[in-house]
PDB file of N, CA and C in Angstrom:
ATOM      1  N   UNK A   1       0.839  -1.186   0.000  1.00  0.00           N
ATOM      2  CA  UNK A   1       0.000   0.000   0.000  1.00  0.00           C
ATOM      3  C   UNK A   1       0.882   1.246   0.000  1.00  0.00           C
ATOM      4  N   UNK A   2       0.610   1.991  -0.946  1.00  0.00           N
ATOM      5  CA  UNK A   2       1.364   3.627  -1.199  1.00  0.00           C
ATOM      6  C   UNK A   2       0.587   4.109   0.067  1.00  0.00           C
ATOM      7  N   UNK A   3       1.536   5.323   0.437  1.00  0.00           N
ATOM      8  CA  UNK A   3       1.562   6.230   1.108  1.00  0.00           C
ATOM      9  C   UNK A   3       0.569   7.196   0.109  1.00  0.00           C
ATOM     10  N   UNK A   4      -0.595   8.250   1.171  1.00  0.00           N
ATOM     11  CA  UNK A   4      -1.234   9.618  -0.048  1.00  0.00           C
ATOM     12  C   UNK A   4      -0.003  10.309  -0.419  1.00  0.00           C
ATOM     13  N   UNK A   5       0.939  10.672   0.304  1.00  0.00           N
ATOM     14  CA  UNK A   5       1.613  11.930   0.326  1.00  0.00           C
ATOM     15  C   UNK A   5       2.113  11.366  -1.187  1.00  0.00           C
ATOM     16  N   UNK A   6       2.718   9.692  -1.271  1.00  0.00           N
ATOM     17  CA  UNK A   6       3.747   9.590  -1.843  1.00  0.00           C
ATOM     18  C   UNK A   6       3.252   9.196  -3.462  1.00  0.00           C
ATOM     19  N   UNK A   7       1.737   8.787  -3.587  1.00  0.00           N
ATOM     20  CA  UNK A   7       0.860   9.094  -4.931  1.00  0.00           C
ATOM     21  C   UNK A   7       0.811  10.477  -5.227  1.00  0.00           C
ATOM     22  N   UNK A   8       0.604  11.281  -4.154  1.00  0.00           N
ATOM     23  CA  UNK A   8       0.754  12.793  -4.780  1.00  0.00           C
ATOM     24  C   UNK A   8       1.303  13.392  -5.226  1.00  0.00           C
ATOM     25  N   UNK A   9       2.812  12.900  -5.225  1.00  0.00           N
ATOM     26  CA  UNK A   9       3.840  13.123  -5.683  1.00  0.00           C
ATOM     27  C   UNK A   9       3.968  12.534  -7.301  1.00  0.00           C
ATOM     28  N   UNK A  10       3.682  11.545  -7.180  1.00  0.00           N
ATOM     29  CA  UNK A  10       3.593  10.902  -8.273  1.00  0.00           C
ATOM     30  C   UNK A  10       3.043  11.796  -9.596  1.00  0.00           C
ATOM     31  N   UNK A  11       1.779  11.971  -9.362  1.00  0.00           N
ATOM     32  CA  UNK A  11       0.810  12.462  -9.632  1.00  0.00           C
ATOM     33  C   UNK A  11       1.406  13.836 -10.382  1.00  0.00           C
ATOM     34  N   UNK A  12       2.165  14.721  -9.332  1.00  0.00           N
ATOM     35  CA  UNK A  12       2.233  16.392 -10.246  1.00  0.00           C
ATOM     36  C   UNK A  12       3.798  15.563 -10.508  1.00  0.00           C
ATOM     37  N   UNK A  13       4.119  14.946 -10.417  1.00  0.00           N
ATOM     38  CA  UNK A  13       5.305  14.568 -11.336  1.00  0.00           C
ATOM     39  C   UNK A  13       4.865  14.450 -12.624  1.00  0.00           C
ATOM     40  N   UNK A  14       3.999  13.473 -12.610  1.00  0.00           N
ATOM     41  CA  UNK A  14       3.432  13.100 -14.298  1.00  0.00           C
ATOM     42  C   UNK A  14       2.812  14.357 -14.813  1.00  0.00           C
ATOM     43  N   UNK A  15       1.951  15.176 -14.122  1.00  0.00           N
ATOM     44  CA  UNK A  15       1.396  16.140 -14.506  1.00  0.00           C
ATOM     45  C   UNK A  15       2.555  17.239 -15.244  1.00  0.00           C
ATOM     46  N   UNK A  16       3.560  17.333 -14.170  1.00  0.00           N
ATOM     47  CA  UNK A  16       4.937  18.504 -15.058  1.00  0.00           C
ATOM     48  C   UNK A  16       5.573  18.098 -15.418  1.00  0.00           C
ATOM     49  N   UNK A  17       5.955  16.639 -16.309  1.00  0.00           N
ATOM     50  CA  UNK A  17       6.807  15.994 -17.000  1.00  0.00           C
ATOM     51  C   UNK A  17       5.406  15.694 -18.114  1.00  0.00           C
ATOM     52  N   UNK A  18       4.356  15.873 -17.911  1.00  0.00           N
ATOM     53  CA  UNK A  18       3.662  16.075 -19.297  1.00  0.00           C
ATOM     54  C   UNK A  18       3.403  17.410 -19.784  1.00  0.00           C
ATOM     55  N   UNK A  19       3.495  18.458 -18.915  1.00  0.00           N
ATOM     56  CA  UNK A  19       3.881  19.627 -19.427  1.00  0.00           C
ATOM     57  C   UNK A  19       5.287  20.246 -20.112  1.00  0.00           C
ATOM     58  N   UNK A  20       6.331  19.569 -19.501  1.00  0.00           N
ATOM     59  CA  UNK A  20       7.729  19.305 -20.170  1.00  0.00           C
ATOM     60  C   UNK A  20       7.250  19.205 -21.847  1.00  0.00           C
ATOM     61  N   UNK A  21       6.767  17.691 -21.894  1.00  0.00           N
ATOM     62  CA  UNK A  21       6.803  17.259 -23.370  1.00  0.00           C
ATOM     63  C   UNK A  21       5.908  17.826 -23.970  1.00  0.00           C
ATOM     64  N   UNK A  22       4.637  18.787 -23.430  1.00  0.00           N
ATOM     65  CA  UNK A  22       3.931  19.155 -24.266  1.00  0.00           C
ATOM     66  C   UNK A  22       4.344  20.773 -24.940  1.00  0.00           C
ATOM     67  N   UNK A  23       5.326  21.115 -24.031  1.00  0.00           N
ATOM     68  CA  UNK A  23       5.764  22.431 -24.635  1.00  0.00           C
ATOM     69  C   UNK A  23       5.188  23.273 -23.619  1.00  0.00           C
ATOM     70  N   UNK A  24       4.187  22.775 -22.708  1.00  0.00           N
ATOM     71  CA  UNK A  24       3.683  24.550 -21.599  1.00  0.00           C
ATOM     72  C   UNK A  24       5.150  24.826 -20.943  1.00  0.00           C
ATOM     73  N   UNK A  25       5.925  24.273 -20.029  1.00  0.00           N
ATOM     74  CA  UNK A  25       6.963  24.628 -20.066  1.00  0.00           C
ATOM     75  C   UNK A  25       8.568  24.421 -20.463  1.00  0.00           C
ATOM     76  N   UNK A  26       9.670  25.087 -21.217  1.00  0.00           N
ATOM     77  CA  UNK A  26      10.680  24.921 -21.673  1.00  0.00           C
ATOM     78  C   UNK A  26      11.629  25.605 -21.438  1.00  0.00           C
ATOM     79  N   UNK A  27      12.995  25.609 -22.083  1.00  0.00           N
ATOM     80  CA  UNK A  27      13.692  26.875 -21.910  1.00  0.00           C
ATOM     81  C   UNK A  27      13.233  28.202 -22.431  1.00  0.00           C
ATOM     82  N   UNK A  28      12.664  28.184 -22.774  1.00  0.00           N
ATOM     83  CA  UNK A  28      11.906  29.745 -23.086  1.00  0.00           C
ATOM     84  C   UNK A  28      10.736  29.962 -22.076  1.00  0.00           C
ATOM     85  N   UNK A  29       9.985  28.934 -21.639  1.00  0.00           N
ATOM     86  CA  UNK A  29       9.108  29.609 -20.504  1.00  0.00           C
ATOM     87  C   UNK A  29       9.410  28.612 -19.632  1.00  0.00           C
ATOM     88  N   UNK A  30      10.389  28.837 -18.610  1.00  0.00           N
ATOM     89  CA  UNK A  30      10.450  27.926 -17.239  1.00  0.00           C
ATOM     90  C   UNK A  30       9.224  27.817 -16.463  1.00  0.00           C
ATOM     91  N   UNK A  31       9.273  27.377 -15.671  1.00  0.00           N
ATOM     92  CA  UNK A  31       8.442  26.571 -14.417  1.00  0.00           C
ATOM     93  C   UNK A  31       8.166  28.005 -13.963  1.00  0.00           C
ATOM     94  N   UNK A  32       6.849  28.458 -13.283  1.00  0.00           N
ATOM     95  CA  UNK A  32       6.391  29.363 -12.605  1.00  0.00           C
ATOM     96  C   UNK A  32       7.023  29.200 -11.198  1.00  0.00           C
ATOM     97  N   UNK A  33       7.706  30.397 -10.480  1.00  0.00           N
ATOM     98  CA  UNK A  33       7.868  30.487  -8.849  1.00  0.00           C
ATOM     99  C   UNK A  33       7.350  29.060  -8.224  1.00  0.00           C
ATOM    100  N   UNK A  34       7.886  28.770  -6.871  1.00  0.00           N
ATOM    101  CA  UNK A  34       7.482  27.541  -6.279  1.00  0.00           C
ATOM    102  C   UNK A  34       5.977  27.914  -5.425  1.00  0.00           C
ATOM    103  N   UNK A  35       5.775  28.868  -5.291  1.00  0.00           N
ATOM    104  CA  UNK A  35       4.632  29.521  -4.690  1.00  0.00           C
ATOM    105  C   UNK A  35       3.837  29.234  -5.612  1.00  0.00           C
ATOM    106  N   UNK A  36       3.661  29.802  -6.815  1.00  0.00           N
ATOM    107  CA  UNK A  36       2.357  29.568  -7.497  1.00  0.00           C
ATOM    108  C   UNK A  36       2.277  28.099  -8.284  1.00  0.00           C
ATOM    109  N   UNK A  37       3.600  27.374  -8.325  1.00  0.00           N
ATOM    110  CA  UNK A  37       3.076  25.962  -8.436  1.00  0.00           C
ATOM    111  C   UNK A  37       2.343  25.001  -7.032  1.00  0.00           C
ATOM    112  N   UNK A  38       2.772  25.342  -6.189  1.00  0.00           N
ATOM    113  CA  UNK A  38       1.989  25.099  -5.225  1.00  0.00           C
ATOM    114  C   UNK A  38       0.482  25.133  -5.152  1.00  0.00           C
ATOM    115  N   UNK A  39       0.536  26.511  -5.220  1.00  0.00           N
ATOM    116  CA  UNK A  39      -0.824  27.194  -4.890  1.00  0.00           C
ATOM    117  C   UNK A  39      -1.909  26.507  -6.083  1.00  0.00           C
ATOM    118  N   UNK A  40      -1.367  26.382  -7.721  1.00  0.00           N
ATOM    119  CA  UNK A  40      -2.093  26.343  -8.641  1.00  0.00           C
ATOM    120  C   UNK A  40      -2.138  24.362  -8.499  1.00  0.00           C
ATOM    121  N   UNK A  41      -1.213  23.565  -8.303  1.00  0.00           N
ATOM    122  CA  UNK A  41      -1.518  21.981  -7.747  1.00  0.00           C
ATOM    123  C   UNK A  41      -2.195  22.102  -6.779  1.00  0.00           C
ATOM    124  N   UNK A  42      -2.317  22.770  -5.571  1.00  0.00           N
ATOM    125  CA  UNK A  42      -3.037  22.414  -4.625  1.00  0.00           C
ATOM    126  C   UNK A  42      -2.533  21.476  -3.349  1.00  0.00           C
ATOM    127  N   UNK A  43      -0.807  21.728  -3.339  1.00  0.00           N
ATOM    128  CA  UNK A  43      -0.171  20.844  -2.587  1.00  0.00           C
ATOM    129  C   UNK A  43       1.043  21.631  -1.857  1.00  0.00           C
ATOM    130  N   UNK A  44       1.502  21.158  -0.896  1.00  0.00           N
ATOM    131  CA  UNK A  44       2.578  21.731   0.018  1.00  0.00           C
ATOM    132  C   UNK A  44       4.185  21.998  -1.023  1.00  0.00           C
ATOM    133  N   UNK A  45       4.487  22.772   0.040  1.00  0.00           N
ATOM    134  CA  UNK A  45       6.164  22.675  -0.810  1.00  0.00           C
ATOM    135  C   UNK A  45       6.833  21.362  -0.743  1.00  0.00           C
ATOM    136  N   UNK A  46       6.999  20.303   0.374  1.00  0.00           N
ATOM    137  CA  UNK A  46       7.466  19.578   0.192  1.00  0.00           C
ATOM    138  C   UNK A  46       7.147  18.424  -0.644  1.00  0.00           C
ATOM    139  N   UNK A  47       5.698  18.383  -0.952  1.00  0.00           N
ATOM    140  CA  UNK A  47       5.342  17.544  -1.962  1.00  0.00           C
ATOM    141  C   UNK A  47       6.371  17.776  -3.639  1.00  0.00           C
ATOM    142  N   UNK A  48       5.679  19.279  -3.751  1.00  0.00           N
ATOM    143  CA  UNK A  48       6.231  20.068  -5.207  1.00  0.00           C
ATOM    144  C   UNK A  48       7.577  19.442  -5.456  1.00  0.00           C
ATOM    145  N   UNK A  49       8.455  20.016  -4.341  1.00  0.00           N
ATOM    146  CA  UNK A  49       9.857  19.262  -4.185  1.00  0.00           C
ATOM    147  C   UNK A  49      10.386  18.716  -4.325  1.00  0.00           C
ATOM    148  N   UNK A  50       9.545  17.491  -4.036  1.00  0.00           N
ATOM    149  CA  UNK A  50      10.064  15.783  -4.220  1.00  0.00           C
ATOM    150  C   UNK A  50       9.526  15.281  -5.864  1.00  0.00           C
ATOM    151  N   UNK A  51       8.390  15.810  -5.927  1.00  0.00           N
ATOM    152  CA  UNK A  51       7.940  15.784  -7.449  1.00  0.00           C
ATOM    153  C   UNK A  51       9.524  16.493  -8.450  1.00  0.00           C
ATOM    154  N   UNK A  52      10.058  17.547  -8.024  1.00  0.00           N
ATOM    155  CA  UNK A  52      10.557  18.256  -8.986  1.00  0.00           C
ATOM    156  C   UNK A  52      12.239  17.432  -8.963  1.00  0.00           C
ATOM    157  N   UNK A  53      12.157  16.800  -7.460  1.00  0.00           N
ATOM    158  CA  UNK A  53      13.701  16.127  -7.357  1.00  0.00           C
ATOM    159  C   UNK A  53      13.453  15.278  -8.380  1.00  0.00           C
ATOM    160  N   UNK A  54      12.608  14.070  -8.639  1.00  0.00           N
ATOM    161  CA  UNK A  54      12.039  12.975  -9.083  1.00  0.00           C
ATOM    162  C   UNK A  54      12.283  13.359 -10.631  1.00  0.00           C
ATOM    163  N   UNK A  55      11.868  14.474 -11.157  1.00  0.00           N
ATOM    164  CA  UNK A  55      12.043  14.809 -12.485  1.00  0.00           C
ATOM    165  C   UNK A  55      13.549  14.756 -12.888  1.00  0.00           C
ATOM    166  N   UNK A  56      14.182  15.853 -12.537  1.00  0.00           N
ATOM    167  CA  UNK A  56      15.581  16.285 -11.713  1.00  0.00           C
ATOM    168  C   UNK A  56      16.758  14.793 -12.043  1.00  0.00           C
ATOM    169  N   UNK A  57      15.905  13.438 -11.180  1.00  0.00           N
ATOM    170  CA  UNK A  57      16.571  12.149 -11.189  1.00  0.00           C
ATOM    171  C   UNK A  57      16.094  11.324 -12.867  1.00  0.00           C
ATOM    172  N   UNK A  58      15.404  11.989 -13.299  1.00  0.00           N
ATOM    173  CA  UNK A  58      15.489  11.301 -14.360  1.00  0.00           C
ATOM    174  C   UNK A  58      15.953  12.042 -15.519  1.00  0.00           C
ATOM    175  N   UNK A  59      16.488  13.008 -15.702  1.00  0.00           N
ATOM    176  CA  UNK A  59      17.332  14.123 -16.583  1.00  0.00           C
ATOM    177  C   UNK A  59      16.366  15.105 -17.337  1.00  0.00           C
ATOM    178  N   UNK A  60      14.879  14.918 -16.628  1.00  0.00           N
ATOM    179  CA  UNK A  60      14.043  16.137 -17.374  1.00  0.00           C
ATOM    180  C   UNK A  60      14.022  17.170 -17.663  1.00  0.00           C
ATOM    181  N   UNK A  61      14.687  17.958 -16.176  1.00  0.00           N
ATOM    182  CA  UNK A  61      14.678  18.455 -15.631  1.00  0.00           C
ATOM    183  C   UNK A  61      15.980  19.409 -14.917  1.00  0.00           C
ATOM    184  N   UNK A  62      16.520  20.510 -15.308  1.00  0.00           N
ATOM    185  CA  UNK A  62      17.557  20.920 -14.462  1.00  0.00           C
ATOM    186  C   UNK A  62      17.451  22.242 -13.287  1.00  0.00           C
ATOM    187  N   UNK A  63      17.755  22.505 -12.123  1.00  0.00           N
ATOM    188  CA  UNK A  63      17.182  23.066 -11.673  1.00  0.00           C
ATOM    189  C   UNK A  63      18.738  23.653 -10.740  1.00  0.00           C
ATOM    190  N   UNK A  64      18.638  25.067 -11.054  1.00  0.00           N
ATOM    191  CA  UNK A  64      19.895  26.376 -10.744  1.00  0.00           C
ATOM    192  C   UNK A  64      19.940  27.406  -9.587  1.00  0.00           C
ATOM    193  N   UNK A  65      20.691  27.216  -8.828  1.00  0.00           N
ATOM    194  CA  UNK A  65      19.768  28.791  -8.047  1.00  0.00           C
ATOM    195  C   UNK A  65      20.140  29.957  -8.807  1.00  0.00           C
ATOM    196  N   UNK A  66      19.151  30.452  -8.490  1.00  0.00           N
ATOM    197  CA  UNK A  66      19.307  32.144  -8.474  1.00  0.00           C
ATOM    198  C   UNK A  66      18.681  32.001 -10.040  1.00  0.00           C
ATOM    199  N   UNK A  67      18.841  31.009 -10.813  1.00  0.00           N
ATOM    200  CA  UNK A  67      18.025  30.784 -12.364  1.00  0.00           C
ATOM    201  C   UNK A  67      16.769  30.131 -12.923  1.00  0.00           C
ATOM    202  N   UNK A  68      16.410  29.251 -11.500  1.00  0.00           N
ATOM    203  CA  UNK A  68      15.164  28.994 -11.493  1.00  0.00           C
ATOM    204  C   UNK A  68      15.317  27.331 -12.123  1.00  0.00           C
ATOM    205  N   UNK A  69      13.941  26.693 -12.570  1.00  0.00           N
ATOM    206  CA  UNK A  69      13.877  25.275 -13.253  1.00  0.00           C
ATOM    207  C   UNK A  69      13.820  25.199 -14.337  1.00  0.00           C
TER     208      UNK A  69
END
């Protein structure tokens, strides 16, 4: 039996790794602030997080400070 937290994760993983491939976001329009991905999923920061590490671990994904995802 999954954990909720750890389907939820799942979940806006697939959701922003199908936005990846669909083109809503790229190097020309990165990932919105971690605030309004939050706010607009409907889930904590640490969820977002682990979703975005998860991407991150599979090379979707690169993520910079100070440059954003």
């Amino acid at each position: 039996m999954q954990r909720q937290g750890h389907n939820l994760t799942n979940q806006i993983m697939h959701q922003l790794g199908e936005a990846i491939v669909t083109g809503t976001y790229g190097p020309s329009n990165p990932f919105p602030i971690e605030s309004e991905l939050c706010k607009s999923y409907g889930v904590s920061r640490s969820v977002l997080r682990e979703a975005i590490k998860m991407l991150s671990a599979k090379g979707v994904i690169a993520s910079r400070p100070r440059q954003g995802t």
